[in-house]
Protein backbone atom coordinates (compact mmCIF):
# COMPACT_ATOMS: atom_id res chain seq x y z
CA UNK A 1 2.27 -20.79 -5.17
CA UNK A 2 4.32 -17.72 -5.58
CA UNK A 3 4.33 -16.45 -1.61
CA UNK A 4 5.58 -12.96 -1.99
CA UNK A 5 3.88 -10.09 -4.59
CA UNK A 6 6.11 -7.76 -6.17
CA UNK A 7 5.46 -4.57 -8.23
CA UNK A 8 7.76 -2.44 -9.52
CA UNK A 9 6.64 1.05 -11.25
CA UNK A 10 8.66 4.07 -12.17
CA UNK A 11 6.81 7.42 -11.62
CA UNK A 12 8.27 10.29 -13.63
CA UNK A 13 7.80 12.74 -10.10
CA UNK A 14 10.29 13.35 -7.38
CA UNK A 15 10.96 11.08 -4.77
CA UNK A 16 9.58 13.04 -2.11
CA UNK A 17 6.07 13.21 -4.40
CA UNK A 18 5.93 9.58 -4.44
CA UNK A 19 6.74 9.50 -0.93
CA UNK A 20 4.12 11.93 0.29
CA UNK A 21 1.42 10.21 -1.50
CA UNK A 22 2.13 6.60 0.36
CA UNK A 23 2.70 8.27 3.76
CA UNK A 24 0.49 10.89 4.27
CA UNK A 25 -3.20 10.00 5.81
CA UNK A 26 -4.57 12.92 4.03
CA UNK A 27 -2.88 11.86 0.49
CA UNK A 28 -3.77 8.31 1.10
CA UNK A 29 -7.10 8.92 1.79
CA UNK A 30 -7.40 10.87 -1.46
CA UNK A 31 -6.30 8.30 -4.12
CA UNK A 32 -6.66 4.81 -2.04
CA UNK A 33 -8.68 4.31 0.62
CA UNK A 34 -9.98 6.38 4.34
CA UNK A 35 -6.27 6.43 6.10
CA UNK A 36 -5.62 7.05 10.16
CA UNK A 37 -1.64 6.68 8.88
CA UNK A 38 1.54 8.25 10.33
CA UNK A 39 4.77 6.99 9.19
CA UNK A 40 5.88 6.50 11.79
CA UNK A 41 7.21 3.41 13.83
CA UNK A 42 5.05 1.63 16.48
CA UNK A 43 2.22 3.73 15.01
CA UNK A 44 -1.25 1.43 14.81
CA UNK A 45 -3.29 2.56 11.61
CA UNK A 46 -6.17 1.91 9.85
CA UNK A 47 -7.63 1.93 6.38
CA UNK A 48 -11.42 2.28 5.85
CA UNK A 49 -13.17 1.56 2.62
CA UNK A 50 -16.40 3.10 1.75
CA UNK A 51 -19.67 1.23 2.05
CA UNK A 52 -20.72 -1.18 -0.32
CA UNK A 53 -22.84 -3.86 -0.43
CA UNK A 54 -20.58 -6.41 1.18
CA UNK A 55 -19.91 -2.94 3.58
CA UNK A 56 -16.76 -1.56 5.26
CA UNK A 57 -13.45 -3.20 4.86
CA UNK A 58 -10.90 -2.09 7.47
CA UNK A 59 -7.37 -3.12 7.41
CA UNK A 60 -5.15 -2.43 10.35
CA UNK A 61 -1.56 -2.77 10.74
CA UNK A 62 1.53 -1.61 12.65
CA UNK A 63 4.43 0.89 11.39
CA UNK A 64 7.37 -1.70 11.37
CA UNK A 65 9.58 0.77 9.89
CA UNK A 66 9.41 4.50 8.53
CA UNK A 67 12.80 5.69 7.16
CA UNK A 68 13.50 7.96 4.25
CA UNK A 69 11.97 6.31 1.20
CA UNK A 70 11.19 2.96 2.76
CA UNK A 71 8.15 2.31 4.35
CA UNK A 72 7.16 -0.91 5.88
CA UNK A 73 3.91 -1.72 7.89
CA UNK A 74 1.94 -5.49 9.24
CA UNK A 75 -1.41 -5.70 7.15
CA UNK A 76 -4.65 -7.59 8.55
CA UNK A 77 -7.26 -7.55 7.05
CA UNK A 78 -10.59 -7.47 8.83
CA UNK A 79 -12.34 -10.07 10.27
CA UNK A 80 -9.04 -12.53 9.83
CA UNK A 81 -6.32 -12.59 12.66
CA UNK A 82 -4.08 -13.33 9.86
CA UNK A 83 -0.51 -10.53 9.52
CA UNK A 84 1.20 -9.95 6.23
CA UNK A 85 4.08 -7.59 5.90
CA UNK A 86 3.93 -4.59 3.36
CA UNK A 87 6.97 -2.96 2.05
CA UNK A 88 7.60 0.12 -0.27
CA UNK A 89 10.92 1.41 -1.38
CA UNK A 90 11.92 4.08 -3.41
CA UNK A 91 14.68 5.00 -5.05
CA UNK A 92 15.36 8.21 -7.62
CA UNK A 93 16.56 6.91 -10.90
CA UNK A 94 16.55 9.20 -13.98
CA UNK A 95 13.75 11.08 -14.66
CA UNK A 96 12.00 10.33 -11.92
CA UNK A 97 11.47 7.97 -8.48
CA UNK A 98 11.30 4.14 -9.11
CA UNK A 99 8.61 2.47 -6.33
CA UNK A 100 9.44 -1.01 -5.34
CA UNK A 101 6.76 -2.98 -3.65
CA UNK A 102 6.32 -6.44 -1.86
CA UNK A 103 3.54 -7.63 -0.04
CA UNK A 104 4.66 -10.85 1.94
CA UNK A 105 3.30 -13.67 4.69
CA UNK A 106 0.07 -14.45 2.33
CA UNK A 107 1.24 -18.05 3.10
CA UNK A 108 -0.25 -17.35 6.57
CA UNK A 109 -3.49 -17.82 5.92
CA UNK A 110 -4.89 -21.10 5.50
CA UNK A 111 -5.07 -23.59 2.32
CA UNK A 112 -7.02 -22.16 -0.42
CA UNK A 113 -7.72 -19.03 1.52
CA UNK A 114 -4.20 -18.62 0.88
CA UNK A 115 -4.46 -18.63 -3.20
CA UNK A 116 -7.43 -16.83 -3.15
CA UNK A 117 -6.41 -14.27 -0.81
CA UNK A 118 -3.00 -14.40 -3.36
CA UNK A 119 -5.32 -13.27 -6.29
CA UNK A 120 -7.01 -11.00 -4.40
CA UNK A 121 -4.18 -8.87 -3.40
CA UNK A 122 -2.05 -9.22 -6.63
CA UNK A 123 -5.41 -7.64 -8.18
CA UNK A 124 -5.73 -5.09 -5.52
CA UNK A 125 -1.96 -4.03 -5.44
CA UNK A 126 -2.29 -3.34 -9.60
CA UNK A 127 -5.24 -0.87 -8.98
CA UNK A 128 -3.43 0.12 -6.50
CA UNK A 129 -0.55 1.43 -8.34
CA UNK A 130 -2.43 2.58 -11.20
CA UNK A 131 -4.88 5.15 -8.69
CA UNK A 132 -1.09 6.32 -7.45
CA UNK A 133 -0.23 7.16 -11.16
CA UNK A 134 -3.53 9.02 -11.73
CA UNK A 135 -2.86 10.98 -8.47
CA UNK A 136 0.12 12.28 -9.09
CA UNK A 137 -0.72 13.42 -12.81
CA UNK A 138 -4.18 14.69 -11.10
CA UNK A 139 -1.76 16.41 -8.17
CA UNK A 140 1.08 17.63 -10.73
CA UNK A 141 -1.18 19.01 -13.33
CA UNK A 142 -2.92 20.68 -10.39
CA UNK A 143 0.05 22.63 -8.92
């Protein structure tokens, strides 16, 4: 098993665009999920998910690191004890801002919790990135 998730998307918006909409509770909270988020090291957030019929998810982390354009925070999710690491980077390339992200320590949990909690974020991280894109169209064309 693959122990690290990668995704790498260019976005055809500045860097500081991009950047907003992964740091920014009240951007967060509009294209991904509730968000009590500061970048900013040391800072303790959480992400809420709406009710559903399994009910609320919350994920809560640390800021490990919050520099220009690279963003790095613990994830664990509820319920678990388990820590992962998230990571975002971005760089400008042309035409636009180029997002790198990893999502790594899945290894930590347990046997096939592990895979399945593998799957589960590879999935997750993909509709992730693709409720980012329709923000920042949504956010572009609405400026």
């Amino acid at each position: 098993m693959t122990k690290t998730i990668t995704k790498e998307k260019v976005f055809h918006h500045s860097i500081d665009q991009v950047w907003n909409a992964i740091t920014k509770a009240e951007e967060i909270s509009a294209w991904f999920i509730q968000a009590d988020f500061k970048a900013e090291k040391g800072y303790r957030y959480v992400f809420t998910s709406e009710p559903n019929e399994k009910g609320c998810t919350t994920i809560s982390g640390t800021i490990k690191e919050a520099n220009p354009y690279l963003l790095v925070y613990t994830w664990i999710v509820a319920d678990t004890k388990v820590e992962t690491t998230v990571s975002w980077k971005l760089e400008t390339v042309e035409n636009g801002t180029k997002l790198y992200l990893e999502h790594s320590g899945i290894e930590n949990y347990s046997g096939e919790t592990a895979i399945e909690m593998f799957n589960s974020f590879n999935g997750g991280w993909d509709n992730c990135i693709n409720l980012l894109i329709d923000y920042l169209k949504e956010e572009v064309n609405a400026g």
